[in-house]
N, C-alpha and C. Protein backbone atom coordinates (compact mmCIF):
# COMPACT_ATOMS: atom_id res chain seq x y z
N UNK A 1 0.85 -1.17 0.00
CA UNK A 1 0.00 0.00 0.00
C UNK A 1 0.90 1.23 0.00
N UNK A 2 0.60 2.15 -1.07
CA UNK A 2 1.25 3.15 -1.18
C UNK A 2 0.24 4.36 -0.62
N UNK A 3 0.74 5.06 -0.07
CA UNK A 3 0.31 6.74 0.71
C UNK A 3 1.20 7.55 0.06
N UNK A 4 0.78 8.01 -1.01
CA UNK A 4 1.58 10.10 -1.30
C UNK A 4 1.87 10.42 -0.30
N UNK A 5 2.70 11.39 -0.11
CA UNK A 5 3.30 12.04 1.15
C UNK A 5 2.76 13.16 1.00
N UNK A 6 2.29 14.70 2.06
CA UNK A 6 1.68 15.49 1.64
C UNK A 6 3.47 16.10 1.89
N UNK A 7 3.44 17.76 1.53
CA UNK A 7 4.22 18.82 1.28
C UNK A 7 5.39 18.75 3.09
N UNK A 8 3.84 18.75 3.89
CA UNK A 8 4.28 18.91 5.22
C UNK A 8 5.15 17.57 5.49
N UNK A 9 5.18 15.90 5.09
CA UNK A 9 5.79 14.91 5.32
C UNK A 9 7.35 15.07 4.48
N UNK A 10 6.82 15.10 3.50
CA UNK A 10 7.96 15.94 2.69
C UNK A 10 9.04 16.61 3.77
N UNK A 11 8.95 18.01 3.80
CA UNK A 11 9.67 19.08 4.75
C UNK A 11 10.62 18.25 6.75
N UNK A 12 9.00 17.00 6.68
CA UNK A 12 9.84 16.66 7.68
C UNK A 12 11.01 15.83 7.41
N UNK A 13 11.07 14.93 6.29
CA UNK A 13 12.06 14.03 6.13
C UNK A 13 13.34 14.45 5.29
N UNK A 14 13.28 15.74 4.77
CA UNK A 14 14.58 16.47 4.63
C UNK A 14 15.20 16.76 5.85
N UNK A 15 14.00 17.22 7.03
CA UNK A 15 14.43 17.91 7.92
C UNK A 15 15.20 17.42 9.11
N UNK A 16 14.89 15.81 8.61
CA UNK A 16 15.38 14.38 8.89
C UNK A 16 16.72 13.97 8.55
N UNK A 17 16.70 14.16 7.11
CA UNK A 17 17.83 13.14 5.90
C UNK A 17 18.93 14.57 5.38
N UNK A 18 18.61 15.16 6.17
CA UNK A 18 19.49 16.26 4.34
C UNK A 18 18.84 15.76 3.12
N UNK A 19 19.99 15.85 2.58
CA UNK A 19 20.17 15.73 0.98
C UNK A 19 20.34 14.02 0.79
N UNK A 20 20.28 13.68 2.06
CA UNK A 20 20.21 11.87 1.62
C UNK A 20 19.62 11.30 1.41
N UNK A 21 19.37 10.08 0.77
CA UNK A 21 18.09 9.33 0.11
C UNK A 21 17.48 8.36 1.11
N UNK A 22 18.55 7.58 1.92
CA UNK A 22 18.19 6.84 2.35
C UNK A 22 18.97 7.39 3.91
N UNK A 23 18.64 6.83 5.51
CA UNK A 23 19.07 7.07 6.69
C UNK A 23 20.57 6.17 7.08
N UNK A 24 20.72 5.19 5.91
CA UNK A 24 21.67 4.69 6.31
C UNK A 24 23.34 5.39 5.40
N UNK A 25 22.60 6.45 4.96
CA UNK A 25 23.75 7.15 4.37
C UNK A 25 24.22 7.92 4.84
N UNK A 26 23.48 8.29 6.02
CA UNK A 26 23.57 9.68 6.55
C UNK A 26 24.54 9.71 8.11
N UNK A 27 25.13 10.34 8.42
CA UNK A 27 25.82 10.06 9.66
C UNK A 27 25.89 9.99 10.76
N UNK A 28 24.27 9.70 10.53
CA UNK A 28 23.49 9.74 12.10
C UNK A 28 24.07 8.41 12.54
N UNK A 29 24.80 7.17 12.07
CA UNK A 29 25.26 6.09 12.72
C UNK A 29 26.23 6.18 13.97
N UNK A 30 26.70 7.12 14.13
CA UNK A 30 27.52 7.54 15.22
C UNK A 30 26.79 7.97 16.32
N UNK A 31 26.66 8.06 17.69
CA UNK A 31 25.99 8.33 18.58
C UNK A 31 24.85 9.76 18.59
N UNK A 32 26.19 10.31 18.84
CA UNK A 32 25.84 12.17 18.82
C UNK A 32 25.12 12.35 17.40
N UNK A 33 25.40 12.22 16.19
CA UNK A 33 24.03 12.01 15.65
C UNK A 33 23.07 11.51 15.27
N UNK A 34 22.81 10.42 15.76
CA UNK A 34 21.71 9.79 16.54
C UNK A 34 20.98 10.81 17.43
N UNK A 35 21.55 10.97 17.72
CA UNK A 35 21.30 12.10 19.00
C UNK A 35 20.22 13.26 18.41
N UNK A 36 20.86 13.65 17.94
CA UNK A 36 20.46 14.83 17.09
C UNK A 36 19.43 14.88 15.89
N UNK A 37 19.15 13.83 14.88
CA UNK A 37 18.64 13.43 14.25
C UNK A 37 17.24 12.57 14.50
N UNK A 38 16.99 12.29 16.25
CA UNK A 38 15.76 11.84 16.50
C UNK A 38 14.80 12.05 16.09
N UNK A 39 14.70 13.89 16.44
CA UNK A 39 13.37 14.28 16.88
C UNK A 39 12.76 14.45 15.07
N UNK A 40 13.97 15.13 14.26
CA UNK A 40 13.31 15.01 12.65
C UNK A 40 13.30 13.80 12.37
N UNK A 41 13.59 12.80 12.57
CA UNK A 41 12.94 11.21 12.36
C UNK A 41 11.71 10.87 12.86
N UNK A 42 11.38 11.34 14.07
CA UNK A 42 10.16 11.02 14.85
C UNK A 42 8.98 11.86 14.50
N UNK A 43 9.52 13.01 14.41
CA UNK A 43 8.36 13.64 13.21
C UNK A 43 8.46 13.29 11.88
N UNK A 44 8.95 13.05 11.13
CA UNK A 44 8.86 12.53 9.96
C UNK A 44 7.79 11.54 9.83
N UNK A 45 8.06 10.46 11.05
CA UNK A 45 7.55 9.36 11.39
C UNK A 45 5.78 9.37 11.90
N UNK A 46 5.63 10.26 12.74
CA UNK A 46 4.64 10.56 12.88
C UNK A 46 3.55 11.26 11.99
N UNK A 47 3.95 12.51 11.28
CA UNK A 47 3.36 12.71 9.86
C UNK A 47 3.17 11.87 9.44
N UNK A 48 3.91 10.94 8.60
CA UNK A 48 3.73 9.85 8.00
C UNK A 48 2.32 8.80 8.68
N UNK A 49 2.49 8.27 9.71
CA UNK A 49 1.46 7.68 10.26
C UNK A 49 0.12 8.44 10.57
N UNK A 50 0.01 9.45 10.83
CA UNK A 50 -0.88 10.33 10.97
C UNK A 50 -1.40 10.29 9.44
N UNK A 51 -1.20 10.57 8.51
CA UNK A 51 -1.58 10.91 7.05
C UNK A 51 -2.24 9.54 6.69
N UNK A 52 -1.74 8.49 6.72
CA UNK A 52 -1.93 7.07 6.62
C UNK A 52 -3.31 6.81 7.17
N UNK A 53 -3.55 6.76 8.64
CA UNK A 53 -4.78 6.96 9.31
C UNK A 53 -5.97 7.72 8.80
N UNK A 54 -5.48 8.97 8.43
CA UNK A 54 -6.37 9.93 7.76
C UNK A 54 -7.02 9.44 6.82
N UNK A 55 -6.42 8.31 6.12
CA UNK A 55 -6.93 8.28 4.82
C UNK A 55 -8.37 6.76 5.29
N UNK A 56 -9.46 7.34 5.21
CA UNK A 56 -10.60 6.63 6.11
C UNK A 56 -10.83 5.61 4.87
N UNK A 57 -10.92 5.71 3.77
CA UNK A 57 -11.39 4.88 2.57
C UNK A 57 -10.29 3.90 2.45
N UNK A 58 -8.86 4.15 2.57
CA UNK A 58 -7.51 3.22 2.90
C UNK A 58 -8.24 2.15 4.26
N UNK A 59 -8.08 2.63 4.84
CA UNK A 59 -8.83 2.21 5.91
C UNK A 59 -9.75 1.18 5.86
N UNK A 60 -10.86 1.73 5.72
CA UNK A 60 -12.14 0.88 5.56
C UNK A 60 -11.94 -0.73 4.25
N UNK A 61 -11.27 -0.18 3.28
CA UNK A 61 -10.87 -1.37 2.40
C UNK A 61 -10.01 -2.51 3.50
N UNK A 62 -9.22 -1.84 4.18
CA UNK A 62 -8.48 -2.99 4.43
C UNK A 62 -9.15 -3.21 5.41
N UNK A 63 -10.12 -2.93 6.26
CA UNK A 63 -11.18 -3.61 6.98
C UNK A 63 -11.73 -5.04 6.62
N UNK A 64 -12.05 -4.60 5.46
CA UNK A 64 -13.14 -5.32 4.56
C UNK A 64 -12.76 -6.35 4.42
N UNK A 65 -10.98 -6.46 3.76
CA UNK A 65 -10.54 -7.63 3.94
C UNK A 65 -10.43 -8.73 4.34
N UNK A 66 -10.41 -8.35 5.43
CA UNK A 66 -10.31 -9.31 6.83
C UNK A 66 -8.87 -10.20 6.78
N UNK A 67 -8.28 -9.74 7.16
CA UNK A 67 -6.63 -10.45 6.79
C UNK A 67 -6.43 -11.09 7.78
N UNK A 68 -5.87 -12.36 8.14
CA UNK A 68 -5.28 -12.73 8.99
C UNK A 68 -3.71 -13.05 9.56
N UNK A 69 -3.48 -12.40 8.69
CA UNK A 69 -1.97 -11.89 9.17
C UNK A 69 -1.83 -10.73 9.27
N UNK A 70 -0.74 -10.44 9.61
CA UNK A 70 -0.56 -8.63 9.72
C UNK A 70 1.59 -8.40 9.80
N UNK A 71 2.09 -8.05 8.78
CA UNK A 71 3.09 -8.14 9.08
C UNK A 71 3.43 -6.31 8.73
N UNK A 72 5.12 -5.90 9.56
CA UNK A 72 4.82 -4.65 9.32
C UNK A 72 6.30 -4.70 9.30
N UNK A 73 7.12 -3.37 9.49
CA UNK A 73 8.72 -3.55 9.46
C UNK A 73 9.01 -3.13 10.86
N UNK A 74 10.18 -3.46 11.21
CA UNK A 74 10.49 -2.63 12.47
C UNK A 74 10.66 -1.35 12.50
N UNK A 75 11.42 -0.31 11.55
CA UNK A 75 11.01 0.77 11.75
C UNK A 75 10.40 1.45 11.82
N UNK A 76 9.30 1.18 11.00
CA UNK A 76 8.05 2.07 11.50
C UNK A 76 6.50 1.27 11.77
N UNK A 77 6.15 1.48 12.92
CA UNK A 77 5.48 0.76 13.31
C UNK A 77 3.83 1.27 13.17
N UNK A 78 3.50 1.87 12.12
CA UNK A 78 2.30 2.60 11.92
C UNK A 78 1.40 1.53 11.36
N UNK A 79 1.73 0.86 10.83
CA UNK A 79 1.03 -0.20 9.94
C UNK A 79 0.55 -1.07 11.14
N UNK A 80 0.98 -1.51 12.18
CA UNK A 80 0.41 -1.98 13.63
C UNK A 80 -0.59 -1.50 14.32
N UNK A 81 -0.73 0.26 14.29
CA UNK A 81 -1.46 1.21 14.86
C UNK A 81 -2.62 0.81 13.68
């Protein structure tokens, strides 16, 4: 399942990544930025899940389904919520 990102999810995950594509490029692997790089990850993260939710017709389909599995990734755990 794909979710567009709105403008505002966007802004957070630069505000996250720089200019990097992916988090494992970036030099947050070292403590101190780890450190530093949380809180624009965690908002990133949260936009993201928030927008996801929003979308009530996303939603309601996969209601409908009725799935009996549910698998999600470890990093982001919105797909659980």
């Amino acid at each position: 399942i794909h979710v567009h990102l709105t403008e505002d999810v966007w802004k957070a995950r630069e505000a996250a990544l720089g200019s990097y594509d992916i988090m494992f490029d970036t030099p947050y692997l070292d403590p101190v930025g780890t450190f530093f790089a949380s809180r624009g990850m965690s908002d990133m993260l949260v936009k993201g899940c928030k927008l996801t939710l929003e979308k009530s017709e996303l939603i309601e389909q996969l209601k409908r389904e009725e799935y009996d599995v549910m698998m999600a990734e470890n990093f982001d755990m919105c797909g659980i919520g």
